[in-house]
Protein backbone atom coordinates (compact mmCIF):
# COMPACT_ATOMS: atom_id res chain seq x y z
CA UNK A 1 21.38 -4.35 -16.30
CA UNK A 2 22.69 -3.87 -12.49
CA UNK A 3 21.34 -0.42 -10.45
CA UNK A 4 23.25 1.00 -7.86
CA UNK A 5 20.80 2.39 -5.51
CA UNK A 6 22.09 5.99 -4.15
CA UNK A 7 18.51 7.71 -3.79
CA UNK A 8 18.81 10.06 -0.94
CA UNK A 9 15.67 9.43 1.23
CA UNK A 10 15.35 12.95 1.99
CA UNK A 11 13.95 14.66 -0.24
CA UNK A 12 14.66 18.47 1.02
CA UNK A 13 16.43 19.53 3.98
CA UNK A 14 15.56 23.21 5.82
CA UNK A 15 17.79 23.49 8.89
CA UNK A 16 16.58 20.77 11.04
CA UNK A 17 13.62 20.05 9.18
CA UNK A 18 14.17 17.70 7.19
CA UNK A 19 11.33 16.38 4.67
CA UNK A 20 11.44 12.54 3.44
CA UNK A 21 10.43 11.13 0.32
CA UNK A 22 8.59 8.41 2.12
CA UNK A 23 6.07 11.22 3.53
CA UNK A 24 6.26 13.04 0.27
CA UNK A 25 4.79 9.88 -1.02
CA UNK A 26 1.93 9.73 1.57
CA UNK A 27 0.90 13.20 0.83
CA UNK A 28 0.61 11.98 -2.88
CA UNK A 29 -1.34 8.83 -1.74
CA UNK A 30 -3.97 10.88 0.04
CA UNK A 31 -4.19 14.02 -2.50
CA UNK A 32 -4.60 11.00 -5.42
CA UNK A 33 -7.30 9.68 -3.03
CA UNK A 34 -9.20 12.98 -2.63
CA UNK A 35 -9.04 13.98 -6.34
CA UNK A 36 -10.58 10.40 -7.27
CA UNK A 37 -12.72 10.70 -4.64
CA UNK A 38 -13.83 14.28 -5.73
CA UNK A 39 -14.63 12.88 -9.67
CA UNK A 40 -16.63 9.61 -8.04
CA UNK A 41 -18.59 11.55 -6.15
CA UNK A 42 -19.67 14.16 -8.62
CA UNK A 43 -20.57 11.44 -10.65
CA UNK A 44 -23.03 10.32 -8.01
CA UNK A 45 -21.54 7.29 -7.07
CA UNK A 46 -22.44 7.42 -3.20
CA UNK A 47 -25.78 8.74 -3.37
CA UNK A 48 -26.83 10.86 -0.87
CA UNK A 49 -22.99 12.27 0.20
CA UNK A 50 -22.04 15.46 -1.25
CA UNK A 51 -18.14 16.72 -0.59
CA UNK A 52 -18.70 17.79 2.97
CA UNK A 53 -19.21 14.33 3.59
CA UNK A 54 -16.42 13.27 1.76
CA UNK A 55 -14.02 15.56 3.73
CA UNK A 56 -15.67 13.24 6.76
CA UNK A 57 -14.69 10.57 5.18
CA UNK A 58 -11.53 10.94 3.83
CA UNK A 59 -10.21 12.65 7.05
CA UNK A 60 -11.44 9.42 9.15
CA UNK A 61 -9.88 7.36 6.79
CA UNK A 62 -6.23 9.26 6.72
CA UNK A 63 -6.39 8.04 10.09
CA UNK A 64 -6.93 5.15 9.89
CA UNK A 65 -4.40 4.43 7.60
CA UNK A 66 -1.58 6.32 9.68
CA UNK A 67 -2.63 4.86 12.56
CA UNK A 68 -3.45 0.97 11.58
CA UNK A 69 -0.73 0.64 9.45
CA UNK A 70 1.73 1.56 11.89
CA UNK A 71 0.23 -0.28 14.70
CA UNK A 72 0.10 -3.26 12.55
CA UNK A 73 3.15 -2.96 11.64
CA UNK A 74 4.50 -3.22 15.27
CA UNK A 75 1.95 -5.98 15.66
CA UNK A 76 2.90 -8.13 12.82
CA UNK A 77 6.53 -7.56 11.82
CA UNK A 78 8.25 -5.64 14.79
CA UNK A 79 6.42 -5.99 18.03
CA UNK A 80 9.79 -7.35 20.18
CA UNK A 81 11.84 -4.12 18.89
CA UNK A 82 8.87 -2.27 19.74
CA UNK A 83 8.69 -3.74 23.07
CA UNK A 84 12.95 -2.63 23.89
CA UNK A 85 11.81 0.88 22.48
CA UNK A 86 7.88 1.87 22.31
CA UNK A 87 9.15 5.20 20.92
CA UNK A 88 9.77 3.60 17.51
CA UNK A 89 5.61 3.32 16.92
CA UNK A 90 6.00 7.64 16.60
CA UNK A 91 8.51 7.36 14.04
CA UNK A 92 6.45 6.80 10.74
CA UNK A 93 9.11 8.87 8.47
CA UNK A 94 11.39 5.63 8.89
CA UNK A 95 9.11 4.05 7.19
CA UNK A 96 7.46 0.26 8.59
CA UNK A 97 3.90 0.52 7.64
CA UNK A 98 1.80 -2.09 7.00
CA UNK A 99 -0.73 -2.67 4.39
CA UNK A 100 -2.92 -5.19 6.65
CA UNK A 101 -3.27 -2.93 9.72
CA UNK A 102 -4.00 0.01 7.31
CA UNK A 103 -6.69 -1.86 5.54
CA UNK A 104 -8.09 -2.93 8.97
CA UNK A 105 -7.60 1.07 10.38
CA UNK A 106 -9.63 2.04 6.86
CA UNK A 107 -12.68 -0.01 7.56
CA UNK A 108 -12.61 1.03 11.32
CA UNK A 109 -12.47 4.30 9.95
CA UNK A 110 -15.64 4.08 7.44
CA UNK A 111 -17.27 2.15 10.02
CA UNK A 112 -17.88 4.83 11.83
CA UNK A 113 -18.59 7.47 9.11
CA UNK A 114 -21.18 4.63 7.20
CA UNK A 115 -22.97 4.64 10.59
CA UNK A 116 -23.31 8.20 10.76
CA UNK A 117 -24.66 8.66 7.59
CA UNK A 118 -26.67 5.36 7.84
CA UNK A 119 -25.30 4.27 5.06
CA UNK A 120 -24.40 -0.14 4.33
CA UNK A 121 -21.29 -0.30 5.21
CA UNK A 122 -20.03 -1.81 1.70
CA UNK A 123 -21.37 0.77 -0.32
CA UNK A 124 -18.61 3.07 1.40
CA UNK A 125 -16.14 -0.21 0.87
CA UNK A 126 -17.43 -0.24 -2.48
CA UNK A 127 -16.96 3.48 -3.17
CA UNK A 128 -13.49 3.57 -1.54
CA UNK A 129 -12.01 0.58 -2.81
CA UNK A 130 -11.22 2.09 -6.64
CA UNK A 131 -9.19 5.10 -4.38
CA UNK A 132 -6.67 3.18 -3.08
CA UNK A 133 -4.20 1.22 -5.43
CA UNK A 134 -2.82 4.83 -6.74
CA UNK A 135 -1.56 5.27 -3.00
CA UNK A 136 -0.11 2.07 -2.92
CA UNK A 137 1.51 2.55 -5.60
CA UNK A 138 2.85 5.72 -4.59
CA UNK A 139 3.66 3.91 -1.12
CA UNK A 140 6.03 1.31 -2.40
CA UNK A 141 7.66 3.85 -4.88
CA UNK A 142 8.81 4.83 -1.23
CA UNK A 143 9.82 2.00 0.01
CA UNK A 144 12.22 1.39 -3.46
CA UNK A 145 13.37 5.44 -2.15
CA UNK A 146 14.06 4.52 1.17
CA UNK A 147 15.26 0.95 0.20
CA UNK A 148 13.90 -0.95 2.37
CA UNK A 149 11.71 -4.40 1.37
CA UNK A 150 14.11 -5.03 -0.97
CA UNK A 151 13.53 -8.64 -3.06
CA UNK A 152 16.15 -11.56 -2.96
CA UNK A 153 19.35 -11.92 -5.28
CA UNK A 154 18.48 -12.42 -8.93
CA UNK A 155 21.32 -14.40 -9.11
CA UNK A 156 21.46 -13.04 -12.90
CA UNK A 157 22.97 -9.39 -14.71
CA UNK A 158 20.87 -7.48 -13.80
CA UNK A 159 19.07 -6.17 -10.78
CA UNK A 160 19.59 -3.77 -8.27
CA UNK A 161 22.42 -3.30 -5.55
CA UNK A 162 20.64 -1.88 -1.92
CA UNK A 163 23.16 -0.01 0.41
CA UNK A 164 21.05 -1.35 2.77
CA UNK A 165 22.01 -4.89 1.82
CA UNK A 166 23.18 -6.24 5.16
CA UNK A 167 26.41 -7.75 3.34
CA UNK A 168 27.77 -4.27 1.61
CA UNK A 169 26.91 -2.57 5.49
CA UNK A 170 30.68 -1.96 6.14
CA UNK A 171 31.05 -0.36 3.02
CA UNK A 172 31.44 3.19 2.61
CA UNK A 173 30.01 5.43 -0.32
CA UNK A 174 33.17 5.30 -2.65
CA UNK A 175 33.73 1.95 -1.95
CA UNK A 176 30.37 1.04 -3.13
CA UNK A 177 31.04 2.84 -6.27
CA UNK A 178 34.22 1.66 -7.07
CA UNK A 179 32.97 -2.10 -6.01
CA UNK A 180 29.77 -1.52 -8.81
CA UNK A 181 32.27 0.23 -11.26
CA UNK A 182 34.77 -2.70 -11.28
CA UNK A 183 31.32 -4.96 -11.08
CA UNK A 184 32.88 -6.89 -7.92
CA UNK A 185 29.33 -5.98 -6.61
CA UNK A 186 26.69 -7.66 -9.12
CA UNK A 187 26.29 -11.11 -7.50
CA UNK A 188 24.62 -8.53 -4.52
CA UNK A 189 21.94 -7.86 -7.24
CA UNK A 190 18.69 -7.86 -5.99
CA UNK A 191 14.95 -8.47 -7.15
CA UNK A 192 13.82 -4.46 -7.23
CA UNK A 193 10.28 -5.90 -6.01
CA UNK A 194 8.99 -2.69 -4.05
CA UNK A 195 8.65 -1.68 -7.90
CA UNK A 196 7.43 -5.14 -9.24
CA UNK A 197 4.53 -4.34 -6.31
CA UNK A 198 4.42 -0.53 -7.05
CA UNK A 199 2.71 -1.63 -10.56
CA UNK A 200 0.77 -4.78 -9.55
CA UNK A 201 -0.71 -2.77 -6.43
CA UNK A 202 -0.91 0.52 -7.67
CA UNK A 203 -0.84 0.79 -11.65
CA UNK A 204 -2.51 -2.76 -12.72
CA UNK A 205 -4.73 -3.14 -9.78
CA UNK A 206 -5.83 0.93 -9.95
CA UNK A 207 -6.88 0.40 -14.04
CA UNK A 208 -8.81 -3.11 -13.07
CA UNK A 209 -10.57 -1.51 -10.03
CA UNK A 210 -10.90 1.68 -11.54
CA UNK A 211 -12.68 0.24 -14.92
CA UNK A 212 -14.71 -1.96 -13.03
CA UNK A 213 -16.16 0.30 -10.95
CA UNK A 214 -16.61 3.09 -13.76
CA UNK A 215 -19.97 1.13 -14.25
CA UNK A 216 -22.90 0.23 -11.33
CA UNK A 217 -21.61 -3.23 -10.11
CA UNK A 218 -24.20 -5.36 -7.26
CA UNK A 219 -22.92 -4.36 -3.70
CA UNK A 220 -19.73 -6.66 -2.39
CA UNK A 221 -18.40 -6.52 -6.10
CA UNK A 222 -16.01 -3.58 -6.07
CA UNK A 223 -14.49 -4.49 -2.97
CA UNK A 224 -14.38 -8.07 -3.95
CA UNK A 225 -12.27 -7.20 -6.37
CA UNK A 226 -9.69 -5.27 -5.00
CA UNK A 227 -9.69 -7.86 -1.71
CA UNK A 228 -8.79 -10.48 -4.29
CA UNK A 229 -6.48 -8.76 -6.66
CA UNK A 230 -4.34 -7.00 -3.31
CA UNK A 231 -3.87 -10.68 -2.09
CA UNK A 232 -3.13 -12.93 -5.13
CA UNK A 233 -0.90 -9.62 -6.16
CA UNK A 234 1.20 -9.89 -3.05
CA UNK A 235 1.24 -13.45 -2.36
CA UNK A 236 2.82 -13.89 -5.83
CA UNK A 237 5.59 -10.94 -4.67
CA UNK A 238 6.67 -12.35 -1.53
CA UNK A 239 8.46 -15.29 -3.74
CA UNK A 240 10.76 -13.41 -4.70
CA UNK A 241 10.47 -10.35 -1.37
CA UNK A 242 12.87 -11.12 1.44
CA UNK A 243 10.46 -12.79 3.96
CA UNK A 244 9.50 -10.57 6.70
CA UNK A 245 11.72 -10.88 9.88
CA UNK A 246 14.01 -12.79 7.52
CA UNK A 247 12.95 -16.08 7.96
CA UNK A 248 9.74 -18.25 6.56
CA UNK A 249 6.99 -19.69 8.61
CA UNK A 250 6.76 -23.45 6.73
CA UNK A 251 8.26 -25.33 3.78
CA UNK A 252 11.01 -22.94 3.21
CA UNK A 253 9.16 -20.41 0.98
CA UNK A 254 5.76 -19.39 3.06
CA UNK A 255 6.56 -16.03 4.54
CA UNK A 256 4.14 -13.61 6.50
CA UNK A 257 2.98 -11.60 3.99
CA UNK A 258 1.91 -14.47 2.32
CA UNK A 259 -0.08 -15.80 4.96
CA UNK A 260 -1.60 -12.20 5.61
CA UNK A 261 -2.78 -12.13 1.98
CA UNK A 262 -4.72 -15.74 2.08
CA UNK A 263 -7.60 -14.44 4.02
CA UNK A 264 -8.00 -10.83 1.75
CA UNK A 265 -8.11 -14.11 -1.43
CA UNK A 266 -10.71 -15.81 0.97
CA UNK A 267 -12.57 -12.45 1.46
CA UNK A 268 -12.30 -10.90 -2.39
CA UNK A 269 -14.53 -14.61 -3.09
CA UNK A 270 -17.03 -14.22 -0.67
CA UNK A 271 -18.04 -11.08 -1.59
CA UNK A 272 -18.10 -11.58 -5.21
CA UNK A 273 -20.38 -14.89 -3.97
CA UNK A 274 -22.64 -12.52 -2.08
CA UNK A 275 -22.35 -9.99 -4.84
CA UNK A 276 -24.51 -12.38 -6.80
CA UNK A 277 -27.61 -11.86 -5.06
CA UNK A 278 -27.01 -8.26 -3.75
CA UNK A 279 -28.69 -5.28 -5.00
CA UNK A 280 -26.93 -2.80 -7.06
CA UNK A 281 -26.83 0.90 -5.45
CA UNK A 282 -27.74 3.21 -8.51
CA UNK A 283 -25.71 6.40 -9.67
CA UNK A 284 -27.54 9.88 -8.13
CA UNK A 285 -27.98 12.14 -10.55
CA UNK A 286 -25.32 15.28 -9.83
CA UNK A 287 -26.85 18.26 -8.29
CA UNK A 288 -25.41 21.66 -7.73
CA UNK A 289 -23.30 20.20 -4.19
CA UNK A 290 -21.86 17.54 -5.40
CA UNK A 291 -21.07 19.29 -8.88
């Protein structure tokens, strides 16, 4: 079966303000983050933090993501566009985030809470870790939205047709239909893979982490996990993604994204190693604050 993608990115549109479904999906990302975050600490799984501290945390760690994974972007992906108009880096609701420089904003971000509540810094990994796949989820349901990131042709019947597609760009809405009615459009069919990541990243990856973590695991473990799972999940994407910048880096199929994901596999298996011999931090028992 062929799609026709004809989503309007905005969602609602009040005069001039005009709200997108890509930061509708961010605001779903964080309140999924909070209510998790709410339920894992009540059931004492930070000891010591009650929800004041949480409200620390998860405001440092908005930032973080906002802020690192839009710098990263413009680091990784973007960086000579950014350099022939700086302005872009202010424009998040056009989407361009990037997982890698919002991972690396997060832990800069509870970095600086852990050592304020002289904490180990993995324990807040640990505790964050099973809080994020619902928001990725929820981010590349965005990017499918906004299509952008779409996946190569499937070369088959079915897939999904992207406005976007740089070959259908001088065609006009009617045309499009009319090309998709007559099917004069299907060999444009494209791998849908913002979705094929929205359920690795956010469905499969959020039960896995979730479950794991629903029981007291040795310190490294839970973010082990997720590290691993985020970068064998994407790596196995991008093969059928459009590569970044549209082009590979080697042997015709390695692409950015790819290579960004090797070290989070690297990571996710040194921490489970260390996990071996690491102490396991104990549920608190709930008190009247954190209940």
């Amino acid at each position: 079966m062929i799609y026709l993608h004809q989503i309007d990115p905005i969602a609602l549109s009040l005069g001039p303000l005009k709200i997108h479904w890509y930061g509708m999906m961010y605001l779903l990302a964080f309140a999924s983050a909070w209510w998790l975050g709410r339920r894992r600490i009540r059931a004492g799984r930070l000891p010591g933090v009650d929800m004041n501290g949480l409200s620390d945390l998860a405001f440092y760690c908005m930032l973080g993501v906002v802020l690192g994974g839009r710098i990263g972007y413009i680091l990784f992906y973007s960086f000579g566009a950014f350099l022939d108009n700086p302005l872009m880096l202010l424009k998040v609701w056009e989407g361009g985030m990037s997982f890698h420089g919002g991972l690396l904003g997060v832990m800069a971000a509870a970095l600086w809470w852990t050592r304020r509540q002289k904490l180990h810094f993995f324990d807040t990994m640990d505790f964050v870790a099973p809080l994020v796949p619902a928001g990725l989820g929820f981010g590349r349901v965005g990017n499918f939205i906004g299509a952008e990131l779409w996946g190569k042709y499937t070369q088959a019947g079915w897939g999904v047709i992207f406005p976007t597609d740089p070959a259908l760009s001088h065609l006009g809405t009617a045309q499009l239909q009319a090309g998709y009615a007559a099917g004069a459009l299907d060999k444009f069919a494209r791998h849908p893979s913002q979705l094929y990541q929205a359920f690795l990243e956010g469905v499969l990856m959020f039960g896995l982490v979730w479950w794991f973590s629903r029981k007291p695991r040795p310190r490294y473990a839970v973010s082990g996990l997720f590290a691993l799972l985020y970068g064998v999940f994407r790596f196995a994407v991008e093969f059928v993604r459009v590569p970044d910048e549209g082009k590979y880096l080697a042997w015709g199929w390695l692409t950015k994204g790819q290579l960004l994901s090797v070290p989070l596999i690297l990571l996710g298996l040194v921490l489970f190693w260390l996990s071996r011999r690491a102490p396991t931090l104990q549920r608190a028992l709930p008190t009247e604050e954190t209940a």
